[in-house]
N, C-alpha and C. Protein backbone atom coordinates (compact mmCIF):
# COMPACT_ATOMS: atom_id res chain seq x y z
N UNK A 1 137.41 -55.30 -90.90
CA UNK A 1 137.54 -54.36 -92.01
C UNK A 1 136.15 -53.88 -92.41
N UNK A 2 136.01 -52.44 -92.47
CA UNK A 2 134.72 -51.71 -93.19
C UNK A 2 134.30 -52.42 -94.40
N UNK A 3 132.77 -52.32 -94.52
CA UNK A 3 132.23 -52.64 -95.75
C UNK A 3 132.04 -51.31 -96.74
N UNK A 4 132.61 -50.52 -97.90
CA UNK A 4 132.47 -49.98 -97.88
C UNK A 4 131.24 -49.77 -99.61
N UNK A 5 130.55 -48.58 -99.63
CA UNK A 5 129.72 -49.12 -100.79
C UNK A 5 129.06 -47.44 -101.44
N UNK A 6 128.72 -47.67 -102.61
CA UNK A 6 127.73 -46.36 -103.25
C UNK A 6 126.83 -46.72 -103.11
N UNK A 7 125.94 -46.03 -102.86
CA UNK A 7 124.48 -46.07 -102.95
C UNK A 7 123.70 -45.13 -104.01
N UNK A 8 123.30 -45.63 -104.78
CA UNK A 8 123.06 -44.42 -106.34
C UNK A 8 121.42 -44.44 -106.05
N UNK A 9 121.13 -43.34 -105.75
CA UNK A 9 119.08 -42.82 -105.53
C UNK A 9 118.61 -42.53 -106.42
N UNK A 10 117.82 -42.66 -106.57
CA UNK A 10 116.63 -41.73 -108.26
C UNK A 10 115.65 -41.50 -106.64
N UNK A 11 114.96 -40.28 -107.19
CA UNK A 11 114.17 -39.63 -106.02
C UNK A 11 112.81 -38.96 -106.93
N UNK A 12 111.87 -38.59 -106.34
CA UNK A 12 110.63 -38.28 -107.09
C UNK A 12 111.51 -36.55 -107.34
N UNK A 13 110.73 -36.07 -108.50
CA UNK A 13 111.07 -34.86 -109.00
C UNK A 13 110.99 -33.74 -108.22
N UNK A 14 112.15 -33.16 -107.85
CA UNK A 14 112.79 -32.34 -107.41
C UNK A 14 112.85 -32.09 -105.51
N UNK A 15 112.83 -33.85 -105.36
CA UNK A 15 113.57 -33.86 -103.69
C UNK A 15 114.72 -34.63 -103.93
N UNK A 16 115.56 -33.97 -104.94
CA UNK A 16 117.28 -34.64 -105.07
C UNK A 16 117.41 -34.12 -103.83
N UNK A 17 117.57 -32.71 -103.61
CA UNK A 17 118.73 -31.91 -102.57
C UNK A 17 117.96 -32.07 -101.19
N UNK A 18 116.68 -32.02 -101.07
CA UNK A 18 116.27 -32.89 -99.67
C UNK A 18 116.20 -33.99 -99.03
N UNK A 19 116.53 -34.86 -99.91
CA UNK A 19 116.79 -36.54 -99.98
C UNK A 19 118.10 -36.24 -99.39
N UNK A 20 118.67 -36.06 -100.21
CA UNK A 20 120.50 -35.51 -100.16
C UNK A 20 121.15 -35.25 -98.45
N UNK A 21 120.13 -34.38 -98.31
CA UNK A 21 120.55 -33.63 -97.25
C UNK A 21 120.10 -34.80 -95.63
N UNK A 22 118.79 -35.44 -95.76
CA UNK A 22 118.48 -36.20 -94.75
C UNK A 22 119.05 -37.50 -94.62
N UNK A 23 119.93 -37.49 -95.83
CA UNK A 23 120.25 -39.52 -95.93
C UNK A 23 122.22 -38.98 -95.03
N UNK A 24 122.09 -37.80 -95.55
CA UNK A 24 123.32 -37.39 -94.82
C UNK A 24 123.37 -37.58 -93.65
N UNK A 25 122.72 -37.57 -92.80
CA UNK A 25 122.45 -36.80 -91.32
C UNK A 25 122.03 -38.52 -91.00
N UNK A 26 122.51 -39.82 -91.65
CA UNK A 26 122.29 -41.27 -91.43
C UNK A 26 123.24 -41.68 -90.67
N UNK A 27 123.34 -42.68 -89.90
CA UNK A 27 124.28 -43.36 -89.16
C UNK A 27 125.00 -44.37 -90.72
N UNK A 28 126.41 -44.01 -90.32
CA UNK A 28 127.48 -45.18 -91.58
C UNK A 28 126.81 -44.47 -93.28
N UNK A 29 126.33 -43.25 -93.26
CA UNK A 29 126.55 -42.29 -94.29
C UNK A 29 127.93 -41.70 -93.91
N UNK A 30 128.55 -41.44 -95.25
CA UNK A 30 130.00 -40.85 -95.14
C UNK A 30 129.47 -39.68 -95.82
N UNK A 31 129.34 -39.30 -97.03
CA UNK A 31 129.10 -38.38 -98.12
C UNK A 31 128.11 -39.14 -98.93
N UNK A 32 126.50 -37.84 -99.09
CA UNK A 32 125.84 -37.69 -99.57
C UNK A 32 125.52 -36.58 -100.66
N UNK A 33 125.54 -36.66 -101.91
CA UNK A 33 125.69 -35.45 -102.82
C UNK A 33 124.88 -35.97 -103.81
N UNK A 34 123.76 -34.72 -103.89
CA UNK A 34 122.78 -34.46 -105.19
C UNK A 34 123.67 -34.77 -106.46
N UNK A 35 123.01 -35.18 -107.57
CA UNK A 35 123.71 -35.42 -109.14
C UNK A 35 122.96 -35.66 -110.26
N UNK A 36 123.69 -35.25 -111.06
CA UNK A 36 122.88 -35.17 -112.54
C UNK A 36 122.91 -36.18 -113.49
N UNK A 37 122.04 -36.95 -114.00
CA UNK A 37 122.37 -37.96 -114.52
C UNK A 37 121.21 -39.18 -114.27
N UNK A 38 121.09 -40.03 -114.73
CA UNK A 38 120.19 -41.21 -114.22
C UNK A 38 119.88 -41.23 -112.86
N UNK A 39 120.54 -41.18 -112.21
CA UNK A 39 120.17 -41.25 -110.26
C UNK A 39 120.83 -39.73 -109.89
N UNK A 40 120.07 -39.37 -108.74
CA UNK A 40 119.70 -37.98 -108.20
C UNK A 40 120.25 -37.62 -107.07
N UNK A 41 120.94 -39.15 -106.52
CA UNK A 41 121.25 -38.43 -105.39
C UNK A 41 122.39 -39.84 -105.05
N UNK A 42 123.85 -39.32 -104.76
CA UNK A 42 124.73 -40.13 -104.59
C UNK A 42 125.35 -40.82 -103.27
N UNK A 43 125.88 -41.67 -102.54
CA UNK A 43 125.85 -41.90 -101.39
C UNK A 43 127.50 -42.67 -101.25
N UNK A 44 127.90 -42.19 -100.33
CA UNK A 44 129.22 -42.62 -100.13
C UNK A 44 128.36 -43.89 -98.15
N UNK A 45 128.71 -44.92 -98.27
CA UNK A 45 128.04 -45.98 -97.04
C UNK A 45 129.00 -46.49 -96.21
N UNK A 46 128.82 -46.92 -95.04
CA UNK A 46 130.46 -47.65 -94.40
C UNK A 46 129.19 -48.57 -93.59
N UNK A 47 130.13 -49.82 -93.38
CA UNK A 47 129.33 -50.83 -92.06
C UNK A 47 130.33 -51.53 -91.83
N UNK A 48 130.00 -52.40 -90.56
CA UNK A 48 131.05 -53.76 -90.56
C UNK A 48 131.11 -54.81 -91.16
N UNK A 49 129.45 -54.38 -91.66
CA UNK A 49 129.54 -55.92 -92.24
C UNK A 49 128.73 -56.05 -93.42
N UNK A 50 128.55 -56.50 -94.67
CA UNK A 50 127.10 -56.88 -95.54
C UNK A 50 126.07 -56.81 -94.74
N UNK A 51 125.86 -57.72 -94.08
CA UNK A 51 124.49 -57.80 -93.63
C UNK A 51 124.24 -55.97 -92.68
N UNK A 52 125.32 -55.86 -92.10
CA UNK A 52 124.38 -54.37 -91.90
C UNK A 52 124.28 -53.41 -92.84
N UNK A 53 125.32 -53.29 -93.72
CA UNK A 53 125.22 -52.69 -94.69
C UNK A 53 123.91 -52.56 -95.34
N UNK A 54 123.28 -53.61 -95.79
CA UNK A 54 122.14 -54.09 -96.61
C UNK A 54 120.71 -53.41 -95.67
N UNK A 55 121.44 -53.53 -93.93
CA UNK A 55 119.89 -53.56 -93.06
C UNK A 55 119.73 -52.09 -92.96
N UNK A 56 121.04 -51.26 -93.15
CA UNK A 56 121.04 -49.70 -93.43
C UNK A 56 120.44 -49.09 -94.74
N UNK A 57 120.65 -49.85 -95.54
CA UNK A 57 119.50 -49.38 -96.77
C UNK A 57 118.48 -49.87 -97.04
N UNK A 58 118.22 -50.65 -96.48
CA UNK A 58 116.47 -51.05 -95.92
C UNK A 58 116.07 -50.45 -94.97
N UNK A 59 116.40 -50.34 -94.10
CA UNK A 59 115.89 -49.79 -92.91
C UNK A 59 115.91 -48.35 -92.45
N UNK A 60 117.27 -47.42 -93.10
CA UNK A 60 117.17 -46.39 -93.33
C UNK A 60 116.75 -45.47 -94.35
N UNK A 61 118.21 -45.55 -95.24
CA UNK A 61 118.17 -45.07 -96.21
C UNK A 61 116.90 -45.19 -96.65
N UNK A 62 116.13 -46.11 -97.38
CA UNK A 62 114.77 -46.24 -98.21
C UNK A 62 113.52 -45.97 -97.51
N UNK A 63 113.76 -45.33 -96.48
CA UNK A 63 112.64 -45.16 -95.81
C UNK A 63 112.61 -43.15 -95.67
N UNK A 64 114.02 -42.89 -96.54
CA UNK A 64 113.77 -41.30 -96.17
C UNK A 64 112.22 -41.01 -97.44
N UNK A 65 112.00 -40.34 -96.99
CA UNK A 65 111.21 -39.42 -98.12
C UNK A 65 111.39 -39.27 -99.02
N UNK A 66 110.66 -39.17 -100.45
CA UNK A 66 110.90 -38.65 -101.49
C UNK A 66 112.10 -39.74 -103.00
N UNK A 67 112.54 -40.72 -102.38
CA UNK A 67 113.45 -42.24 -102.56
C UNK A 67 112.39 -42.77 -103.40
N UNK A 68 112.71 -42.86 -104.44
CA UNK A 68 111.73 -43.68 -105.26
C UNK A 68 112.57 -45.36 -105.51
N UNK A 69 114.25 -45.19 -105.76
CA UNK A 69 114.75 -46.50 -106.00
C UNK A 69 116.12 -46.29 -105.68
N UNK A 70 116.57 -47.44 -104.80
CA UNK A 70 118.42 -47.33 -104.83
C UNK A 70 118.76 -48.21 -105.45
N UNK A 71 120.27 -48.24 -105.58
CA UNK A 71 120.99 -49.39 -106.32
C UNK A 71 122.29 -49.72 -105.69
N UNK A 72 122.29 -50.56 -104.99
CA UNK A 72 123.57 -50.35 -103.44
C UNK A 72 124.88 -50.82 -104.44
N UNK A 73 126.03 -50.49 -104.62
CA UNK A 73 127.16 -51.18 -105.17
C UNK A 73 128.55 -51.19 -104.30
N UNK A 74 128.77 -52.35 -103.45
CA UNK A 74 129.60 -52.19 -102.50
C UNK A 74 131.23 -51.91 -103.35
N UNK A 75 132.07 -51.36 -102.67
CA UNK A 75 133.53 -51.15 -103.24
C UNK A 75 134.32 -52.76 -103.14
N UNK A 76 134.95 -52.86 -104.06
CA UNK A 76 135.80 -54.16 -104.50
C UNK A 76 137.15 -53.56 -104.60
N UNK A 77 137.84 -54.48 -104.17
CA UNK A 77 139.50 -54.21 -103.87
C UNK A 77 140.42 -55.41 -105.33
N UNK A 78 140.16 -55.10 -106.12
CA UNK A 78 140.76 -56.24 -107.25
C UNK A 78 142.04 -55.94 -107.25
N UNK A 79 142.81 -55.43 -106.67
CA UNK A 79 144.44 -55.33 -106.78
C UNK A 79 145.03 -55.91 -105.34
């Protein structure tokens, strides 16, 4: 079963929509979309597992450009 998770960005001032656009174009990115609000740039994530999950936003994700901080929050199934 997929790991599935948000990834919420704050990005240096005004590379929301270029952040946006390169974290898209990521391996196990689903949907990436600029946003208004405390964090700048939103992330829909898939893996097989935690641990890759985690090695995709270390290893990718935070390494695009312009990423000042993420905040990974995987999806929970409580029903």
């Amino acid at each position: 079963m997929a790991v599935m998770a948000y990834v919420l960005i704050q990005t240096e001032v005004g590379k929301a929509a270029p952040v946006a656009e390169k974290v898209s174009q990521l391996p196990g990115v689903v949907l990436a979309e600029d946003v208004t609000g405390p964090y700048d740039v939103i992330v829909r994530a898939q893996a097989d597992s935690v641990d890759e999950l985690g090695r995709m936003v270390v290893s990718h994700i935070q390494l695009v450009e312009g990423i000042t901080r993420t905040v990974t929050c995987p999806v929970v199934n409580l029903g």
